[in-house]
N, C-alpha and C. Protein backbone atom coordinates (compact mmCIF):
# COMPACT_ATOMS: atom_id res chain seq x y z
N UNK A 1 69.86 1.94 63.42
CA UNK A 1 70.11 1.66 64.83
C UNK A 1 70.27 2.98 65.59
N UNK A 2 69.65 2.84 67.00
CA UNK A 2 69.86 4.31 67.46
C UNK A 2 71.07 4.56 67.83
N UNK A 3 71.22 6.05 68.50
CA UNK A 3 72.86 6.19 68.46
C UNK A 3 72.52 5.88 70.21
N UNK A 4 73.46 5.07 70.55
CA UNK A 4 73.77 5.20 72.33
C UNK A 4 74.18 6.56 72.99
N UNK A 5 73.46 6.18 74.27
CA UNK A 5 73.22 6.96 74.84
C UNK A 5 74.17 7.02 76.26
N UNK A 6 74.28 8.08 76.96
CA UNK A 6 74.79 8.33 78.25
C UNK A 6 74.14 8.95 79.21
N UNK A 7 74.22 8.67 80.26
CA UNK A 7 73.00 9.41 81.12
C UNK A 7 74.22 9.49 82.88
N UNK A 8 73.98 10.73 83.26
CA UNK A 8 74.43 11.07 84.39
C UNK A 8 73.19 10.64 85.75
N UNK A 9 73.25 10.59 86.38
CA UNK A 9 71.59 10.19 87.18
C UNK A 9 72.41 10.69 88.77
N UNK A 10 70.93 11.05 89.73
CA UNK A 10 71.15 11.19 90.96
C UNK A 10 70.32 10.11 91.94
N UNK A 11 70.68 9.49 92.95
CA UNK A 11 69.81 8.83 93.34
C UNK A 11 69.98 9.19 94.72
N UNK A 12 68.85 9.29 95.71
CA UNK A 12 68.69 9.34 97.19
C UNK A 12 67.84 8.13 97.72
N UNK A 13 68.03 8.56 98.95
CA UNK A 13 66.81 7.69 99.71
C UNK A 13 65.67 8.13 100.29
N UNK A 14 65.77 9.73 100.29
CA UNK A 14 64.29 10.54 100.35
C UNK A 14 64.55 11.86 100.14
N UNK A 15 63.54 12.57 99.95
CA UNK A 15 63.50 13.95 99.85
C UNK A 15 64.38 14.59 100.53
N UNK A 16 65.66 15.84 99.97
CA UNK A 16 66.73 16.53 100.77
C UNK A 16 67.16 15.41 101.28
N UNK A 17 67.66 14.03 101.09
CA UNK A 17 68.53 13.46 101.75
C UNK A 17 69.83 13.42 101.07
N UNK A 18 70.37 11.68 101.21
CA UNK A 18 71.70 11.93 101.03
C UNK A 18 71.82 11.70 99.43
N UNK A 19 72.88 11.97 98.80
CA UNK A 19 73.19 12.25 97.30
C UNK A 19 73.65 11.21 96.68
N UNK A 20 73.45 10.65 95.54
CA UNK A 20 74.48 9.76 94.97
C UNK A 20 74.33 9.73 93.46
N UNK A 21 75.59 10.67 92.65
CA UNK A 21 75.74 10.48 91.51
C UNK A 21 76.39 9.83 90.43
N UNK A 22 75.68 9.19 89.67
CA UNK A 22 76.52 8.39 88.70
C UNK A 22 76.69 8.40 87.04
N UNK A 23 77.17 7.47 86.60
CA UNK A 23 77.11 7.60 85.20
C UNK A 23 76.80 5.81 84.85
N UNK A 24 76.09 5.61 83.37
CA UNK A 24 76.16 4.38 82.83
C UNK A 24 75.59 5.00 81.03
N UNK A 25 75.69 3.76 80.81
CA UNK A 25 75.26 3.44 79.32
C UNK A 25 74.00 3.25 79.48
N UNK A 26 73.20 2.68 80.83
CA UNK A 26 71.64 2.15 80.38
C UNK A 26 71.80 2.68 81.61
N UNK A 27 70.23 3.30 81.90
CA UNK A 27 69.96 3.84 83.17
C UNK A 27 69.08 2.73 83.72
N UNK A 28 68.38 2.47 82.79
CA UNK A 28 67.11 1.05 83.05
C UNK A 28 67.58 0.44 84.36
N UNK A 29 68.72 -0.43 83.44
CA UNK A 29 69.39 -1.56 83.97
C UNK A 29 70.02 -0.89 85.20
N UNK A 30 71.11 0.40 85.16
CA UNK A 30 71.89 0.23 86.17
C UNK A 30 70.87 1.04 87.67
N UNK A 31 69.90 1.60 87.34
CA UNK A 31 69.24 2.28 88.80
C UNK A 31 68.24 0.36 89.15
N UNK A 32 68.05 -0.46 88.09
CA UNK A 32 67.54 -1.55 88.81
C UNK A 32 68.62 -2.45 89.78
N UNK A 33 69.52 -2.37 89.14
CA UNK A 33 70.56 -2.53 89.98
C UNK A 33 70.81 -2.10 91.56
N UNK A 34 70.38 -1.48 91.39
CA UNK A 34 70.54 -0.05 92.65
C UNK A 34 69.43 -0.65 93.72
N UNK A 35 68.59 -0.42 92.86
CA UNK A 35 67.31 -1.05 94.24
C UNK A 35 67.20 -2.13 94.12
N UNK A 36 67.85 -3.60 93.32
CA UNK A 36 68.15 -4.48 94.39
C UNK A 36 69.36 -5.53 94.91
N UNK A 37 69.71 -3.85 95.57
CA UNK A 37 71.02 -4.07 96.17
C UNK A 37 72.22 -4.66 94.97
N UNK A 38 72.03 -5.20 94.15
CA UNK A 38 73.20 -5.60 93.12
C UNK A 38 74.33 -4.92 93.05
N UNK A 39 74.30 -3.61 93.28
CA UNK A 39 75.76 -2.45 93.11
C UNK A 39 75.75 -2.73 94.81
N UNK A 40 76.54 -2.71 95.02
CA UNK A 40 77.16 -2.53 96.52
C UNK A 40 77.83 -0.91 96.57
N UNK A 41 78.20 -0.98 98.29
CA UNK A 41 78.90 0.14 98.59
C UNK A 41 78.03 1.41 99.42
N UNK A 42 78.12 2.41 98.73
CA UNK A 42 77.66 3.60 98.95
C UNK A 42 76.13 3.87 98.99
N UNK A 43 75.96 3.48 97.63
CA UNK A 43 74.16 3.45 97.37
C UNK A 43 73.53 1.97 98.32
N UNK A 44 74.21 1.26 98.30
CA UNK A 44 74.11 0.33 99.27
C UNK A 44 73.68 0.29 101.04
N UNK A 45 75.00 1.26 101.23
CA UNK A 45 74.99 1.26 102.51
C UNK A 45 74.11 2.36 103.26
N UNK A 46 73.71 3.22 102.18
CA UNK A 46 73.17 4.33 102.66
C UNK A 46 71.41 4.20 101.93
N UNK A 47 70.87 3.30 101.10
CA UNK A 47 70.04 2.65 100.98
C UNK A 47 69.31 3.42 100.06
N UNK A 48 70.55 4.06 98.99
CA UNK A 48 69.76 5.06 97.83
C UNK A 48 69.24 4.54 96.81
N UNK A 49 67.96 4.50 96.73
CA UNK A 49 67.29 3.85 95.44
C UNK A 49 66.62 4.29 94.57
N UNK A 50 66.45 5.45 94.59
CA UNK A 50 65.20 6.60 94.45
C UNK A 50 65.53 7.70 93.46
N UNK A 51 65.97 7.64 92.17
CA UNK A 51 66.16 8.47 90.96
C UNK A 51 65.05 9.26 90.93
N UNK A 52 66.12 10.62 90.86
CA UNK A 52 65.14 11.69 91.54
C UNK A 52 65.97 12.71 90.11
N UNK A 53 66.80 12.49 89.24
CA UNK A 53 67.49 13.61 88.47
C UNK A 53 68.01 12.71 87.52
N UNK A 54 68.12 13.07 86.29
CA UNK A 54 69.46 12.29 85.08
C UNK A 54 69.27 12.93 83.76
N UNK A 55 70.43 13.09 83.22
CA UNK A 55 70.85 13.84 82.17
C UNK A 55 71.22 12.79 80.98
N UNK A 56 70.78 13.22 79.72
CA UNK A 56 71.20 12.67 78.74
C UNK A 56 72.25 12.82 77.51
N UNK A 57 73.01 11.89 77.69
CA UNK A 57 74.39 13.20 76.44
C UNK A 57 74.60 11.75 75.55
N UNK A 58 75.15 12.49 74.11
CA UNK A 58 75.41 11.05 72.94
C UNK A 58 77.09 11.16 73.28
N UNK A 59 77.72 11.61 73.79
CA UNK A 59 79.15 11.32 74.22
C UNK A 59 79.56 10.88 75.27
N UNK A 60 79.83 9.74 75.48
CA UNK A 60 80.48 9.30 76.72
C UNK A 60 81.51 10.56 77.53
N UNK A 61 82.75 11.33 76.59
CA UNK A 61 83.53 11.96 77.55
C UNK A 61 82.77 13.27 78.01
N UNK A 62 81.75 13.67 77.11
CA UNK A 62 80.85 14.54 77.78
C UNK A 62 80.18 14.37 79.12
N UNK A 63 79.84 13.30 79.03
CA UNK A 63 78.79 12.99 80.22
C UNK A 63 79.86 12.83 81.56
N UNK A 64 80.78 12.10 81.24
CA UNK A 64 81.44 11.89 82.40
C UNK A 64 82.26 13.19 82.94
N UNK A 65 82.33 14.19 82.42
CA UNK A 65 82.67 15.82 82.20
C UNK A 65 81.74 16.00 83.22
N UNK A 66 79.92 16.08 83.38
CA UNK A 66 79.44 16.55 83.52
C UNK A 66 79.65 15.60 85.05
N UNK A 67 79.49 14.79 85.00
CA UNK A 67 79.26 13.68 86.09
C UNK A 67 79.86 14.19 87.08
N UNK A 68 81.14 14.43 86.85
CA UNK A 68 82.59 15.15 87.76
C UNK A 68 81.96 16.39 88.51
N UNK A 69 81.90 17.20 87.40
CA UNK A 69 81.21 18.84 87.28
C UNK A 69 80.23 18.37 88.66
N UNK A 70 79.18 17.89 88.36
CA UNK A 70 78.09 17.86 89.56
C UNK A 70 78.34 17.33 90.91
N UNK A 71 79.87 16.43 90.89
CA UNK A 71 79.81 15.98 92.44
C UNK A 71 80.68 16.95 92.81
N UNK A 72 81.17 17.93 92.26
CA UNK A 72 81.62 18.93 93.15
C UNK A 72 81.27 20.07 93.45
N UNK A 73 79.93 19.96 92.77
CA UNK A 73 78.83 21.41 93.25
C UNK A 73 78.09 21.37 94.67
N UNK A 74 78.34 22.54 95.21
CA UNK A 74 77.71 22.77 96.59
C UNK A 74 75.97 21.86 96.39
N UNK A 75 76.00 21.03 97.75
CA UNK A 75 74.69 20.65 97.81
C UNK A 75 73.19 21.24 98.11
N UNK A 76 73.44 22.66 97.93
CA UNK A 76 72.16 23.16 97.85
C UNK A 76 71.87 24.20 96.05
N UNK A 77 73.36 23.59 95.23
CA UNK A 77 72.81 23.51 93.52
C UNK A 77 72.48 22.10 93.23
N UNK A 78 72.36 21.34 94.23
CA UNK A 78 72.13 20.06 93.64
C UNK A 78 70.54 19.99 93.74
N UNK A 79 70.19 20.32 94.95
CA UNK A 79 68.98 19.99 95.59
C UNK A 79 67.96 21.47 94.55
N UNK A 80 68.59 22.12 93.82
CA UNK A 80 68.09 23.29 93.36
C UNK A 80 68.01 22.64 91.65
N UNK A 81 68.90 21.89 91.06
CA UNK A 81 68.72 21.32 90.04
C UNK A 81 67.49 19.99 90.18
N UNK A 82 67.42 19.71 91.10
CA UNK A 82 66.56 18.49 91.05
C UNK A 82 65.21 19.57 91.24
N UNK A 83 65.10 20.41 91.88
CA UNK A 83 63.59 20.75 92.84
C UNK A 83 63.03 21.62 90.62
N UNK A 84 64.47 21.57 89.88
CA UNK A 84 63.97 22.34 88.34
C UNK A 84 63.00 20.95 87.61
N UNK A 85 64.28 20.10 87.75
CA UNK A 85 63.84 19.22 86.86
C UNK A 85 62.59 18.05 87.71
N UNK A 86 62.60 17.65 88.69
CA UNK A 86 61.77 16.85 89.28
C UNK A 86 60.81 17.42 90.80
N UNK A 87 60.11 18.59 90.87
CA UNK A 87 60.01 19.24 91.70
C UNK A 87 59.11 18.10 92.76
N UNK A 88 58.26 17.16 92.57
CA UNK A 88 57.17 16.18 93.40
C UNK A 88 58.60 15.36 94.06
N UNK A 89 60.19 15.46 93.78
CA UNK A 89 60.93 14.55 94.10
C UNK A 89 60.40 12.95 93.91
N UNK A 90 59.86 12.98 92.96
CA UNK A 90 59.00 11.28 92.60
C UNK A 90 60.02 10.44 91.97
N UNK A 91 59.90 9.14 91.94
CA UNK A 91 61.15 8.05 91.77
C UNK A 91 60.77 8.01 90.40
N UNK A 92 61.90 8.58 89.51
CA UNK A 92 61.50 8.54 87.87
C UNK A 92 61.95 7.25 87.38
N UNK A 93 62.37 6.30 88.25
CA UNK A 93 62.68 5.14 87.42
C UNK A 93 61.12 4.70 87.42
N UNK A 94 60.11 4.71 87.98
CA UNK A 94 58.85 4.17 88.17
C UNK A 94 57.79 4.62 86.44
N UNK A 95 58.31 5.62 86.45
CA UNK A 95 58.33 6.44 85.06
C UNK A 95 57.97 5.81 83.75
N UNK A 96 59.29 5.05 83.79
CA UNK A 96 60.10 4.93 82.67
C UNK A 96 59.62 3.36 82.21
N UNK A 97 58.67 2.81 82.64
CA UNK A 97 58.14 1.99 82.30
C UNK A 97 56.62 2.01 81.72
N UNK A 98 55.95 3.17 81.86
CA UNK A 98 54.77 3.75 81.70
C UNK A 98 54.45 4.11 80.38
């Protein structure tokens, strides 16, 4: 059986917009969540659907370490980590079914 996984993820609603970082056990499930509307609130109200960044760790207290770590980094290391890892800013949940 594989070992579970943790994943930190960023989601917006477009290119340089607004930020929203999280943590789960399944990214699948919880960014589908996201776009349709199922999580309320924040990603909700601000209409972020668009996984644009996410990290993978086999420790839960790691990841959520990191999770912390990133929402308190100035927003132009955020927009500088994403432009490393996803430079087209393309919706990688679209990806992940391919």
């Amino acid at each position: 059986m594989p070992e579970k996984q943790f994943y930190i993820y960023i989601l917006t609603n477009k290119e340089y917009g607004v930020f929203y970082i999280g943590f789960t056990s399944n990214l699948i499930k919880r960014i589908h969540e996201h776009k349709n509307e199922l999580a309320g609130g924040f990603t909700k109200r601000f209409n972020l659907k668009k996984l644009v960044y996410y990290e993978i760790y086999q420790d839960p207290e790691t990841a959520i370490k990191r999770e912390k770590r990133l929402k308190r980094w100035p927003r132009e290391w955020k927009i500088e980590a994403i432009n490393k890892f996803n430079p087209d800013w393309k919706d990688l949940y679209d990806e992940m079914y391919q």
